[in-house]
Protein backbone atom coordinates (compact mmCIF):
# COMPACT_ATOMS: atom_id res chain seq x y z
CA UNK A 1 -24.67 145.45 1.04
CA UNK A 2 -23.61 147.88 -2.05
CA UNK A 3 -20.86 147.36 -4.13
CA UNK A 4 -17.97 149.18 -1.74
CA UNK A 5 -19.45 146.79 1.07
CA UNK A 6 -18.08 143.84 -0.71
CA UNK A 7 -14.79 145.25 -1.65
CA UNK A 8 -14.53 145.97 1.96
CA UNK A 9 -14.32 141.85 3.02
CA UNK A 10 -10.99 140.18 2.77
CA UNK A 11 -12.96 136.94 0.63
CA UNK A 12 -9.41 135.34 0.48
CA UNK A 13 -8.73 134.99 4.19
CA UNK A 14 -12.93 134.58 4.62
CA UNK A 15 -13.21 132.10 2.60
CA UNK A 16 -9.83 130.46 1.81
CA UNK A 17 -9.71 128.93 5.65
CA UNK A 18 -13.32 127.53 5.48
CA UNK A 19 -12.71 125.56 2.20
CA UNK A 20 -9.31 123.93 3.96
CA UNK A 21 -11.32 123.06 6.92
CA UNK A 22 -14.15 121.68 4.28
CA UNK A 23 -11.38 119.34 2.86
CA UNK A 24 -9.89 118.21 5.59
CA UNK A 25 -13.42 117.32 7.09
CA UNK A 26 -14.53 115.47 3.71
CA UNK A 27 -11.17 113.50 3.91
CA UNK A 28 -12.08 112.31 7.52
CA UNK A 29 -15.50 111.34 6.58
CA UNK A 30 -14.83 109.63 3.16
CA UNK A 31 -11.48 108.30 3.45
CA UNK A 32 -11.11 108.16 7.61
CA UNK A 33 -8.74 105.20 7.60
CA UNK A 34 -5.94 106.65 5.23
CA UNK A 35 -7.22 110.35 6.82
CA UNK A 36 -6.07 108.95 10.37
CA UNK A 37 -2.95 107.42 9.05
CA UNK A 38 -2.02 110.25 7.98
CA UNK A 39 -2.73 112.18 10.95
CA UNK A 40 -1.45 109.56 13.76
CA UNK A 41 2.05 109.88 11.85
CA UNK A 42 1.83 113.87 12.07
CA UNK A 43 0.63 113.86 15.60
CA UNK A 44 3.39 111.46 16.79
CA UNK A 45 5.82 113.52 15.01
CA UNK A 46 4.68 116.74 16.23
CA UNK A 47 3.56 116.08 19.71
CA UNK A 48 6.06 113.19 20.53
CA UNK A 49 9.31 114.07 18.63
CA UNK A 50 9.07 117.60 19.14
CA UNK A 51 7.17 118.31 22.83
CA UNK A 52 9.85 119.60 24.52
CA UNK A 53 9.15 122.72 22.26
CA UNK A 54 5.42 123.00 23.56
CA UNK A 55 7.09 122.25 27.17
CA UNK A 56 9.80 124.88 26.71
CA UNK A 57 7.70 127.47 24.67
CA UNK A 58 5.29 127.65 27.61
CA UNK A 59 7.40 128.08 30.23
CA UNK A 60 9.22 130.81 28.18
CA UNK A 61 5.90 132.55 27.81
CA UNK A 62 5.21 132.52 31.47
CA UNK A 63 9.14 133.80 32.18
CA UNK A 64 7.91 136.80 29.47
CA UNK A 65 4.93 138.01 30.86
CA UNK A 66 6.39 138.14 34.30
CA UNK A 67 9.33 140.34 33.45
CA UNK A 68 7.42 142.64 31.23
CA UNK A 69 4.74 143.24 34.04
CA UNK A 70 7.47 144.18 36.76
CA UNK A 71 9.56 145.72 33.93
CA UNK A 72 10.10 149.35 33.09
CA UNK A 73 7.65 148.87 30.42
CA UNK A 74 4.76 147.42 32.92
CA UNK A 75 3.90 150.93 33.68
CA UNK A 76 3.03 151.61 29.72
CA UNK A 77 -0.68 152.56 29.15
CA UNK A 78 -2.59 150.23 26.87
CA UNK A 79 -4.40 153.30 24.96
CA UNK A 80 -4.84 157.06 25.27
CA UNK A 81 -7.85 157.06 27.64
CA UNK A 82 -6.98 157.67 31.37
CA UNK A 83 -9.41 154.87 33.00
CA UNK A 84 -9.80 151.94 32.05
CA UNK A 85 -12.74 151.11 29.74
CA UNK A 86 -14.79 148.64 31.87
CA UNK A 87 -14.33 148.31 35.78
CA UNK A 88 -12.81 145.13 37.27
CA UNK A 89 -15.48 143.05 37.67
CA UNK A 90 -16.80 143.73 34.25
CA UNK A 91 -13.92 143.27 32.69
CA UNK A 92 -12.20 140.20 34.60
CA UNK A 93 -15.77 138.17 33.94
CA UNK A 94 -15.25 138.73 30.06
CA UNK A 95 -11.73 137.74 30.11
CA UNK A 96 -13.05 134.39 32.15
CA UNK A 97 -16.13 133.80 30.72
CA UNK A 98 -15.57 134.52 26.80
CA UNK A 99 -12.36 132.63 27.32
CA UNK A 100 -12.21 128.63 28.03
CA UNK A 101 -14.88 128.83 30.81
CA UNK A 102 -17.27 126.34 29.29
CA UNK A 103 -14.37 123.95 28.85
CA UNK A 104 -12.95 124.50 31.97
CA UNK A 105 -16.32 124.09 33.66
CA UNK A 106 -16.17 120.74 31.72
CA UNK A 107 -13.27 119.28 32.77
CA UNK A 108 -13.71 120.38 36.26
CA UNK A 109 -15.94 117.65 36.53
CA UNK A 110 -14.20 115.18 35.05
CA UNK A 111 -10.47 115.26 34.75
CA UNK A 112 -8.87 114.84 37.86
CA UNK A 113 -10.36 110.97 36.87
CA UNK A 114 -8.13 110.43 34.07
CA UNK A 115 -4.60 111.36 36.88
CA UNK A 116 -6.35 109.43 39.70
CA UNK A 117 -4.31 106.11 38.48
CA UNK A 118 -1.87 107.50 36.35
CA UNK A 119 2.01 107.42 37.28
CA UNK A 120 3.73 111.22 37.17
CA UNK A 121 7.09 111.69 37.81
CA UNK A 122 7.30 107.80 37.20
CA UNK A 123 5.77 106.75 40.96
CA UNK A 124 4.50 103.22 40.99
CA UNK A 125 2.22 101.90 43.35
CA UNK A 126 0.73 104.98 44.64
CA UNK A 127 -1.02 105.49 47.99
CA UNK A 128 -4.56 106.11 48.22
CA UNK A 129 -3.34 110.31 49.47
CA UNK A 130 -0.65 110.50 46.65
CA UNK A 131 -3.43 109.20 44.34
CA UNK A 132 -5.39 112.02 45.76
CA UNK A 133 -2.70 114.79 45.77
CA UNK A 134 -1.75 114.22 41.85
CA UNK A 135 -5.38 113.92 41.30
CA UNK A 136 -6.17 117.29 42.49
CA UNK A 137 -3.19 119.13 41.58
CA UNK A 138 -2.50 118.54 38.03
CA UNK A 139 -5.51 119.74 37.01
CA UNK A 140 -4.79 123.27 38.61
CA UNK A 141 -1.15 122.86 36.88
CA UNK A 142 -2.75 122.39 32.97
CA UNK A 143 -5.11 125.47 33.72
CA UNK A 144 -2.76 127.45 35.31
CA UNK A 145 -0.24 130.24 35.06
CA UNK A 146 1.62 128.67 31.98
CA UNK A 147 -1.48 128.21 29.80
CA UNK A 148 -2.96 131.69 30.75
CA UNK A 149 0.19 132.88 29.37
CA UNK A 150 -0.68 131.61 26.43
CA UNK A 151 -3.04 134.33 26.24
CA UNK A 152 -2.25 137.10 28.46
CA UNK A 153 1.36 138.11 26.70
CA UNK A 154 0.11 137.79 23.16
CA UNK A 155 -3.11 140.18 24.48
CA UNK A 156 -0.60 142.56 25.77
CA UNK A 157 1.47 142.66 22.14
CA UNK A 158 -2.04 143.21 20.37
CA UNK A 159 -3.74 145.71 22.79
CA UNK A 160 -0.19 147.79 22.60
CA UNK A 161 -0.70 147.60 18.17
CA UNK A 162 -4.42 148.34 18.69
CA UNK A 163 -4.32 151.17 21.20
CA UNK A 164 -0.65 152.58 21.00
CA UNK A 165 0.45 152.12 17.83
CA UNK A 166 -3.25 152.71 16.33
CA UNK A 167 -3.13 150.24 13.78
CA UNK A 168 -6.71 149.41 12.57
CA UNK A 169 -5.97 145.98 11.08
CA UNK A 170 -6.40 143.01 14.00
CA UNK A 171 -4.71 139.98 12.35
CA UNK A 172 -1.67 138.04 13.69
CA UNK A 173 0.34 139.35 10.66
CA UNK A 174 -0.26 142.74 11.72
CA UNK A 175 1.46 142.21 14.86
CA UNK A 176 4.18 140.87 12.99
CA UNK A 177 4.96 143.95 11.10
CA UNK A 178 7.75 145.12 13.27
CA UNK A 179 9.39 141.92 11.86
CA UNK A 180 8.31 141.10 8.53
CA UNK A 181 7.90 144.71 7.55
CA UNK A 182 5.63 145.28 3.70
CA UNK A 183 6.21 141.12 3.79
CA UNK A 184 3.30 141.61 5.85
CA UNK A 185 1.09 142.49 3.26
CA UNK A 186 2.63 140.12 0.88
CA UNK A 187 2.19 136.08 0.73
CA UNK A 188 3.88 135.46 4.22
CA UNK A 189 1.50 137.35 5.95
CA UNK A 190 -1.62 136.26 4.47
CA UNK A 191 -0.36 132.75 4.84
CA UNK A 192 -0.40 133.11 8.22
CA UNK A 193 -3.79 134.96 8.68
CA UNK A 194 -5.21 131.69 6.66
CA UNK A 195 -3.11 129.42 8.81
CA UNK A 196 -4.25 131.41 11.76
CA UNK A 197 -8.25 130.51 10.78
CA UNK A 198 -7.73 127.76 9.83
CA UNK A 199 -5.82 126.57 13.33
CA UNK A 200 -8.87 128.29 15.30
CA UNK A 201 -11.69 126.44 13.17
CA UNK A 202 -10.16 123.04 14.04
CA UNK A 203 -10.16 123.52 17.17
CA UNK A 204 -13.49 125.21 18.19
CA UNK A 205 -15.17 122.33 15.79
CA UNK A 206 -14.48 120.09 18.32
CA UNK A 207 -15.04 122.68 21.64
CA UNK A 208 -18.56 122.33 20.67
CA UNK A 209 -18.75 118.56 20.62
CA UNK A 210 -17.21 118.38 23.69
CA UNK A 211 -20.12 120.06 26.42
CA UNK A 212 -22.88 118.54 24.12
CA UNK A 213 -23.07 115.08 25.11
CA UNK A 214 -23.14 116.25 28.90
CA UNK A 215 -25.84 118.77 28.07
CA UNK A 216 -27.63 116.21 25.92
CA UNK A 217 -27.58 114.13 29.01
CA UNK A 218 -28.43 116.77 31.65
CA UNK A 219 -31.74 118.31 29.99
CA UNK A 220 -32.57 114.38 29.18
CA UNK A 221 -32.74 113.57 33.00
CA UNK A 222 -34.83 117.39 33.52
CA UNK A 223 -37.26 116.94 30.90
CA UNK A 224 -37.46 113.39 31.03
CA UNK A 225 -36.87 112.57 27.39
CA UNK A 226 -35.02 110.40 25.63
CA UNK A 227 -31.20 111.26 24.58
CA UNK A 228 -30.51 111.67 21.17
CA UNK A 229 -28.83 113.11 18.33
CA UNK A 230 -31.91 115.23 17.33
CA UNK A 231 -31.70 116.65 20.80
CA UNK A 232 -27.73 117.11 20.77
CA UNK A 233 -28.07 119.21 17.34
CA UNK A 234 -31.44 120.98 19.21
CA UNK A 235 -28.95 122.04 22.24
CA UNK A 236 -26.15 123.15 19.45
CA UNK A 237 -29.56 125.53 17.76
CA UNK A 238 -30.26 127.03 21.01
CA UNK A 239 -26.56 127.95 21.90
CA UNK A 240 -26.32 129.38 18.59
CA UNK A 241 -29.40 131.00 18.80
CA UNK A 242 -27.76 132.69 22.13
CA UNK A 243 -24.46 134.03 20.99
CA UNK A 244 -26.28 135.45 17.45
CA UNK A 245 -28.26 137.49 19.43
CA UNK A 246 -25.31 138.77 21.34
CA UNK A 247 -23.49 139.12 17.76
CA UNK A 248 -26.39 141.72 16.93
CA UNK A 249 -26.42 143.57 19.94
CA UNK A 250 -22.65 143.90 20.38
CA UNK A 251 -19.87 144.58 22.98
CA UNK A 252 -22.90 145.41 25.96
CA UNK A 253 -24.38 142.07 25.42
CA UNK A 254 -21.13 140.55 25.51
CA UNK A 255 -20.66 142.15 28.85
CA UNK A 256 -23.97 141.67 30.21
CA UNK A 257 -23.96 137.82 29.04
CA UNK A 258 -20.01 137.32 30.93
CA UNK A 259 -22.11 139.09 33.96
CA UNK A 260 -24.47 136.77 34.14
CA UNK A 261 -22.13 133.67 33.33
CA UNK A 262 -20.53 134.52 36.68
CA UNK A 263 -23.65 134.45 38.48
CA UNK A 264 -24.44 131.25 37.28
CA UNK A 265 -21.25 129.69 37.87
CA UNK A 266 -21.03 130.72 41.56
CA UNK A 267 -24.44 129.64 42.02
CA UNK A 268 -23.20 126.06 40.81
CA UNK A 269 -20.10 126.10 42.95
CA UNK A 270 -21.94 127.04 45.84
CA UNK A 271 -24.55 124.24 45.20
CA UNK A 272 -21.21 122.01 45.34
CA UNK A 273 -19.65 123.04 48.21
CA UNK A 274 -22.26 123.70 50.68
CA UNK A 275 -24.27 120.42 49.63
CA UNK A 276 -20.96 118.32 49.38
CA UNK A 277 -17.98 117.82 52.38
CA UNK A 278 -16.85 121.67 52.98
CA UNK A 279 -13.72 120.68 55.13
CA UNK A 280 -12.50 118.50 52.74
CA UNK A 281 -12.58 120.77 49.54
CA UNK A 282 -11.41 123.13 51.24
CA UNK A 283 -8.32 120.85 52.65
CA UNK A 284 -7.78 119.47 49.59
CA UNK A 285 -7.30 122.73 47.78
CA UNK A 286 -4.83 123.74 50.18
CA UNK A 287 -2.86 120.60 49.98
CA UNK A 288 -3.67 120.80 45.82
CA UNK A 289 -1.83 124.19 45.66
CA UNK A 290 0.93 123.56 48.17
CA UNK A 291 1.61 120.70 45.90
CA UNK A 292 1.83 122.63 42.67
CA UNK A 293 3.83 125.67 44.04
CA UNK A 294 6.41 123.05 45.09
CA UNK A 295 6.50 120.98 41.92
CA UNK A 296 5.80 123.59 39.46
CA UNK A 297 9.48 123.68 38.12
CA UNK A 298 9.22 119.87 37.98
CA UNK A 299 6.18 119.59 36.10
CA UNK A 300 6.80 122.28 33.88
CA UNK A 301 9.99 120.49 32.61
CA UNK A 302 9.11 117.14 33.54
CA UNK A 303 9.35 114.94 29.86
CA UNK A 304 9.54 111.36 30.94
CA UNK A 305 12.83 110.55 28.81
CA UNK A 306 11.77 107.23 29.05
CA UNK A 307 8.08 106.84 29.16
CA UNK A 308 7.45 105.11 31.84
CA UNK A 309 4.40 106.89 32.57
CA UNK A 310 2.92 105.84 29.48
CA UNK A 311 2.66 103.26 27.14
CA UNK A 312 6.13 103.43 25.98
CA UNK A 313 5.92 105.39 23.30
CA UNK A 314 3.81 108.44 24.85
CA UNK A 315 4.16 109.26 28.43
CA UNK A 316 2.34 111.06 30.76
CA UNK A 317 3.36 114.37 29.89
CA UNK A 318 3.11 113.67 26.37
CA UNK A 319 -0.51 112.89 26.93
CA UNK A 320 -1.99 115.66 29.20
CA UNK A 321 0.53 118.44 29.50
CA UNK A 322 2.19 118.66 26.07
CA UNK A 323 -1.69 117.72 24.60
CA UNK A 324 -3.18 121.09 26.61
CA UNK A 325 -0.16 123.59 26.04
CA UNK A 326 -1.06 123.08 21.82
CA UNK A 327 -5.08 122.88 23.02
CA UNK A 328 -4.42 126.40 24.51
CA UNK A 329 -2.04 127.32 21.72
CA UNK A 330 -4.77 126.42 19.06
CA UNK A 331 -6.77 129.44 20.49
CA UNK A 332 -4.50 132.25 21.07
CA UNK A 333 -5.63 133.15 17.07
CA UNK A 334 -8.87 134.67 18.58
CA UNK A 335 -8.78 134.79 22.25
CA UNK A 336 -6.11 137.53 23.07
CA UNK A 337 -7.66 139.83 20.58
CA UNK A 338 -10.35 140.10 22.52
CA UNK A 339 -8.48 140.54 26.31
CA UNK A 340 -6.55 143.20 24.65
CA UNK A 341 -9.49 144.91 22.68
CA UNK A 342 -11.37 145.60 26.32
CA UNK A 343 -8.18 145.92 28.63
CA UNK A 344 -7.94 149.79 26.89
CA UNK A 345 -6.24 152.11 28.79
CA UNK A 346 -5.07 149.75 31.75
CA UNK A 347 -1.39 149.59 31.93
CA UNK A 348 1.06 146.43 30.94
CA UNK A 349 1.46 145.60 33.99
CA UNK A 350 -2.16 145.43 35.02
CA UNK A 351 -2.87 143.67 31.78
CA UNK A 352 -0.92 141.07 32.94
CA UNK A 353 -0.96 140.70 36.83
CA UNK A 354 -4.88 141.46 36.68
CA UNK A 355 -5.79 139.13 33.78
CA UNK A 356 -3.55 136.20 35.28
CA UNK A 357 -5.30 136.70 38.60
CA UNK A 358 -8.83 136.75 37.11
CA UNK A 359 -8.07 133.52 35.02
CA UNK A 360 -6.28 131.39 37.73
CA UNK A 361 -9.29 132.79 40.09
CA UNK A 362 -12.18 131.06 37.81
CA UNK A 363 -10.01 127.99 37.22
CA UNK A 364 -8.96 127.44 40.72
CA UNK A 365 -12.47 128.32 41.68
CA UNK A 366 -13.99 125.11 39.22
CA UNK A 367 -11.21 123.00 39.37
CA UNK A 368 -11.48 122.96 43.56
CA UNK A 369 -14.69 122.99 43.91
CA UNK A 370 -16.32 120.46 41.16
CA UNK A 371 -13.21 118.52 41.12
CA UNK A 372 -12.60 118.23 44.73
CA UNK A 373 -16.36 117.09 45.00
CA UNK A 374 -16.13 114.23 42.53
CA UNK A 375 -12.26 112.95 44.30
CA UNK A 376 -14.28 113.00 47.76
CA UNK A 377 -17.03 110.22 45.85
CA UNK A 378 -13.99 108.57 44.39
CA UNK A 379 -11.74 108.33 47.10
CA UNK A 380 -14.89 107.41 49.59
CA UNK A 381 -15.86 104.89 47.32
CA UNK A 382 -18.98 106.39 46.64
CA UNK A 383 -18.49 106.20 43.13
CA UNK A 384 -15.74 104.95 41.06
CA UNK A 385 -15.25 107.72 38.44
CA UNK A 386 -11.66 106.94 37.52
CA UNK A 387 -12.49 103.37 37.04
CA UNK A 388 -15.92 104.13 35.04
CA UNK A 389 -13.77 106.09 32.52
CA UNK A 390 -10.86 103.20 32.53
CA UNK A 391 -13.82 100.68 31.19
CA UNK A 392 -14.92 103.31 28.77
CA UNK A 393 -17.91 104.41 29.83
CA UNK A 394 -18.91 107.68 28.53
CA UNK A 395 -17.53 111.17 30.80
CA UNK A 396 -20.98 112.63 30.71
CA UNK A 397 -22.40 109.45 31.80
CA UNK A 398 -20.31 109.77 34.87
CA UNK A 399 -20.45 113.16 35.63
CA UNK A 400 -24.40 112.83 35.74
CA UNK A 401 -23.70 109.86 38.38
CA UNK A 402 -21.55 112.60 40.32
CA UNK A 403 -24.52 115.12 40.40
CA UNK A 404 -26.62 112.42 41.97
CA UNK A 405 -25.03 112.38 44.99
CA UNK A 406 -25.97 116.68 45.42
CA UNK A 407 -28.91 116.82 48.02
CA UNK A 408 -30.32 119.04 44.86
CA UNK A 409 -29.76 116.90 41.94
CA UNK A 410 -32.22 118.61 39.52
CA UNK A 411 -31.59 122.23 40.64
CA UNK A 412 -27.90 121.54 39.84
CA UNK A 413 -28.65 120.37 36.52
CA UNK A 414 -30.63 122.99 35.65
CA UNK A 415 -28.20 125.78 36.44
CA UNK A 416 -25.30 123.61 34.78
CA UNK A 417 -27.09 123.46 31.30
CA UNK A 418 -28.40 127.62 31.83
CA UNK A 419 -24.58 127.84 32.65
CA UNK A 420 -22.44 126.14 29.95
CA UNK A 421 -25.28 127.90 27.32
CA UNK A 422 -24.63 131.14 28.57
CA UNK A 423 -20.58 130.31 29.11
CA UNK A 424 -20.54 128.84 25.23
CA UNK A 425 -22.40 131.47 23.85
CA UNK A 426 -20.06 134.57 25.62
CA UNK A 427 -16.79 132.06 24.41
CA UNK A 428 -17.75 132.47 20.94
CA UNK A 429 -19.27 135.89 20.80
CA UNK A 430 -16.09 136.79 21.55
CA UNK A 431 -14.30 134.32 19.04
CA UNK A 432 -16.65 135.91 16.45
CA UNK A 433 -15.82 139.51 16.95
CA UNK A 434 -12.58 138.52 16.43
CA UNK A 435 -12.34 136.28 13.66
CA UNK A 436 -14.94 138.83 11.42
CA UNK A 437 -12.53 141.42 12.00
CA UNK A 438 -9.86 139.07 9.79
CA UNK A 439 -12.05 139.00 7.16
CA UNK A 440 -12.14 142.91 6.87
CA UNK A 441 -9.41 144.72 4.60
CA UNK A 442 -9.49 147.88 6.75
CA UNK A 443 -11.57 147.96 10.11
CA UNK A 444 -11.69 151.00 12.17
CA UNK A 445 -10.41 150.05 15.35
CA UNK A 446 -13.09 151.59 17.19
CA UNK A 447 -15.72 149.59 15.41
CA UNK A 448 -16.80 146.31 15.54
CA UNK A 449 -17.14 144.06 12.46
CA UNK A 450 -20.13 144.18 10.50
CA UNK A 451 -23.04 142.01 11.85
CA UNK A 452 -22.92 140.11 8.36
CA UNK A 453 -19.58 138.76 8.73
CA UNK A 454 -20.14 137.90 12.14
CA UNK A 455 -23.24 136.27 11.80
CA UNK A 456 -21.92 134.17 8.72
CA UNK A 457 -18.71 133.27 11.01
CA UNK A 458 -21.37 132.49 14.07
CA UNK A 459 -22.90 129.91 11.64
CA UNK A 460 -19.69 128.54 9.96
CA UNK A 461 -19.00 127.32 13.99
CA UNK A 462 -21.98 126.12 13.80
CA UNK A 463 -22.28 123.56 10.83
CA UNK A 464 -18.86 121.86 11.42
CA UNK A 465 -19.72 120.36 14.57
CA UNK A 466 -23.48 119.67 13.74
CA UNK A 467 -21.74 117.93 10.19
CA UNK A 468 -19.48 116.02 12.22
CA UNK A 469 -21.79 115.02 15.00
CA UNK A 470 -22.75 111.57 13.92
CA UNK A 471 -18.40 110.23 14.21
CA UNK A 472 -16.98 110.29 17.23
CA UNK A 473 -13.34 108.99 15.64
CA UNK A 474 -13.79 111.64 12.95
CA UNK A 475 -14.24 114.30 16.25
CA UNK A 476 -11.02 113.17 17.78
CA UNK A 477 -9.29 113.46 14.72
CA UNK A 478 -10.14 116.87 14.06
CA UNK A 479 -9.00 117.39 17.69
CA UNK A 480 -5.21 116.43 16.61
CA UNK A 481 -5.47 118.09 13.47
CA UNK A 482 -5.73 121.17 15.98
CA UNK A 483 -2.97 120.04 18.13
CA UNK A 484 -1.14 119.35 14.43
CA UNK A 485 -1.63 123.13 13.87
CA UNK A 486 -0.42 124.61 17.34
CA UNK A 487 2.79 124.03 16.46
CA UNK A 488 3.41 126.35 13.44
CA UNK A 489 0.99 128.63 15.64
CA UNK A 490 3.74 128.60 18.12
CA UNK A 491 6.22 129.64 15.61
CA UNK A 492 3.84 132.32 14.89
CA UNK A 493 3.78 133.43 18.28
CA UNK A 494 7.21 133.77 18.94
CA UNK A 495 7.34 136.18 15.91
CA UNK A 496 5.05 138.19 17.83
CA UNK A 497 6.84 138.63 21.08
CA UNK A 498 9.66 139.36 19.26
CA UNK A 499 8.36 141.59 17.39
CA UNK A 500 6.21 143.13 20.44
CA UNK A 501 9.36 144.00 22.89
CA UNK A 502 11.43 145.07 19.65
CA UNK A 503 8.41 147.64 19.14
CA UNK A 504 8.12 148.62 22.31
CA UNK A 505 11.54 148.46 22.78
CA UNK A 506 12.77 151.19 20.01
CA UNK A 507 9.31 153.32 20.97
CA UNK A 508 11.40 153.37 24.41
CA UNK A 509 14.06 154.73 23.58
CA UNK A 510 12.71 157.26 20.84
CA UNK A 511 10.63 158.66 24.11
């Protein structure tokens, strides 16, 4: 790389975000008791005093997107071309699989436990079908419309700055320009670029962790070894090793890899629902939906004043639903850059509609289908999932005990550890080409990043989770330090709708 190369990289928001991140890991590790003080207080305060603006901001999202897609803007072209640049199937796999699909595969399995005997809406004593019901339908609610939101609108603001507006720098102070104006290229906006990387480190650092010990577990019972650290960090190597190769070769491996992510996945789900009770999945996903097009108002509002869902000091919705609305927030840094860098000339309105419809489509997909198996083990008796994870027995531990009751244990496995690889890797491919383009001064916006800058991102995603392997309390507490940060990334995101439909607004009525 010659001289004008490095001029080229932006080293304050490259390397500015990785030496916070740095910090705040060291202080976990060497200090983790005043580290955790620290952090309890700042969760509480964010996620507990202030949730109703998580609650609201989500629901105001949702409200957004569904007015500008039916809106006289919704017929605005997303670039200059007059087809789109990949085909529906191409380009509604990339939006699912380089998304959340290898943590939505994840919890799939497993989350519907943690609602079975929980108390929403403040019902005591529930019956073995209302146990069911909430069980089933919850889940759908966290991934659903609200949290795809989260990423669809903001994709829509950045695909109209990238391909309208033609600007060639892809940072979330560039879509604030409308608002800040040359304070964009002043401290405020590099503050929040920094903030931005620094939000999105936390919180894939800990995406990572979360599919290992289930992979650990799965090529353990394949290969017949013995589960270990050694072979957690080997599993880590070989997803890297996946997603650096797609780094080199680009956009068409991105593509290629999201194609074959879908084949995997529906070779999984079909493993599930043919080998597992048919009528009932399929009854219970009815039922599931019914029940979440009839509450959704409720639970998208529902605080629990009183916590008596909880523990008295969080409730349920503080838990789960306020938890996931700043999980989902956390990513919107990366994620949306990438929906609107391949939605290129498709319209607002098919931006929206289509990318809503192709995320609710995977989740519902998962979330039915893996989900609905495991509630038919638990609510058979089969196996007590929800009452395995009450004791504290590890999730992957009981997931595995799910897949034993498949007719095809091994098979299954097999294609679940090919499948969250390949679903990891396309996730942060994606996240890569994004975050490499903050850390150049002026990109073309044709081009991708430079391989170096992706490749040293690729490894910096890498190291944290690998470093903080070995402490499981130091894991969670980088998970609320993420949750910590959605908040001013909410903040952020406001400024960007606002200054989104003031842009497109004026550009309106100049034409």
């Amino acid at each position: 790389m010659n001289k004008n190369n490095w001029n080229e990289i932006d080293w304050g928001i490259t390397l500015a975000p990785l030496g916070i991140i740095l910090l705040i890991s060291a202080a976990l590790l060497l200090i983790p008791e005043k580290a955790q003080n620290v952090i309890t207080f700042l969760n509480s305060f964010f996620v507990n005093e202030f949730g109703f603006f998580y609650m609201l901001l989500g629901l105001g999202i949702l409200i957004l997107a569904v007015w500008l897609a039916f809106s006289k803007y919704g017929g605005v072209r997303l670039g200059t071309i007059e087809k789109p640049k990949y085909g529906n199937f191409r380009w509604g796999a990339m939006i699912f699989t380089s998304t959340m699909a290898a943590d939505i595969l994840y919890w799939s399995l497993v989350e519907w436990a943690y609602y079975y005997e929980a108390t929403p809406f403040g019902m005591e004593q529930m019956t073995l079908a209302q146990k069911q019901d909430m069980a089933s339908a919850y889940p759908l609610f966290h991934w659903g419309p609200i949290p795809w939101a989260f990423y669809i609108l903001p994709a829509v603001a950045y695909a109209y700055m990238m391909h309208v507006k033609k600007r060639n720098r892809q940072t979330l102070s560039e879509a604030c320009r409308t608002t800040l104006g040359k304070r964009t290229d002043r401290w405020q906006g590099r503050f929040i670029d920094i903030f931005a990387v620094v939000g999105l480190l936390a919180g894939t650092a800990t995406t990572f962790s979360l599919a290992t010990p289930l992979l650990a577990g799965a090529a353990a019972r394949v290969f017949h070894i013995k589960e270990t650290k050694f072979l957690s960090i080997v599993i880590l190597l070989i997803i890297g090793v996946v997603f650096m190769a797609a780094v080199l070769w680009g956009m068409k491996a991105i593509a290629h890899l999201a194609s074959i992510c879908v084949v995997l996945f529906v070779i999984l789900a079909g493993i599930f629902f043919f080998g597992g009770p048919k009528v009932y999945l399929i009854e219970t996903g009815i039922t599931a939906i019914g029940t979440v097009v009839q509450n959704f108002v409720h639970m998208a509002t529902w605080m629990d004043p009183l916590r008596l869902s909880g523990d008295g000091v969080n409730g349920f919705p503080q838990t789960w639903t306020v938890f996931y609305w700043a999980y989902w927030i956390a990513w919107f840094v990366a994620t949306p850059f990438f929906i609107a860098r391949i939605s290129e000339g498709r319209t607002i309105r098919q931006t929206v509609l289509g990318g809503l419809s192709c995320g609710l489509l995977g989740t519902y997909t998962s979330f039915l289908t893996f989900g609905g198996f495991g509630l038919y083990q638990q609510t058979h008796g089969v196996v007590d999932v929800a009452g395995s994870l009450a004791a504290g027995v590890n999730p992957s531990t009981v997931i595995l005990q799910v897949f034993d009751q498949l007719p095809i244990t091994s098979v299954a496995l097999v294609v679940l550890i090919l499948a969250m690889i390949a679903f990891y890797a396309s996730t942060f491919d994606a996240i890569t080409l994004v975050v490499a383009g903050y850390s150049e001064k002026q990109a073309k916006r044709a081009d991708e990043p430079r391989k170096g800058l992706r490749i040293f991102w690729a490894f910096v995603f890498l190291l944290l989770p690998i470093a903080l392997m070995f402490s499981e309390s130091t894991l969670s507490m980088l998970q609320t330090v993420s949750i910590i940060a959605a908040f001013p990334l909410g903040l952020i995101m406001i400024l960007i709708v606002y200054s989104f439909l003031k842009e497109i607004r004026k550009d309106s009525t100049k034409g």
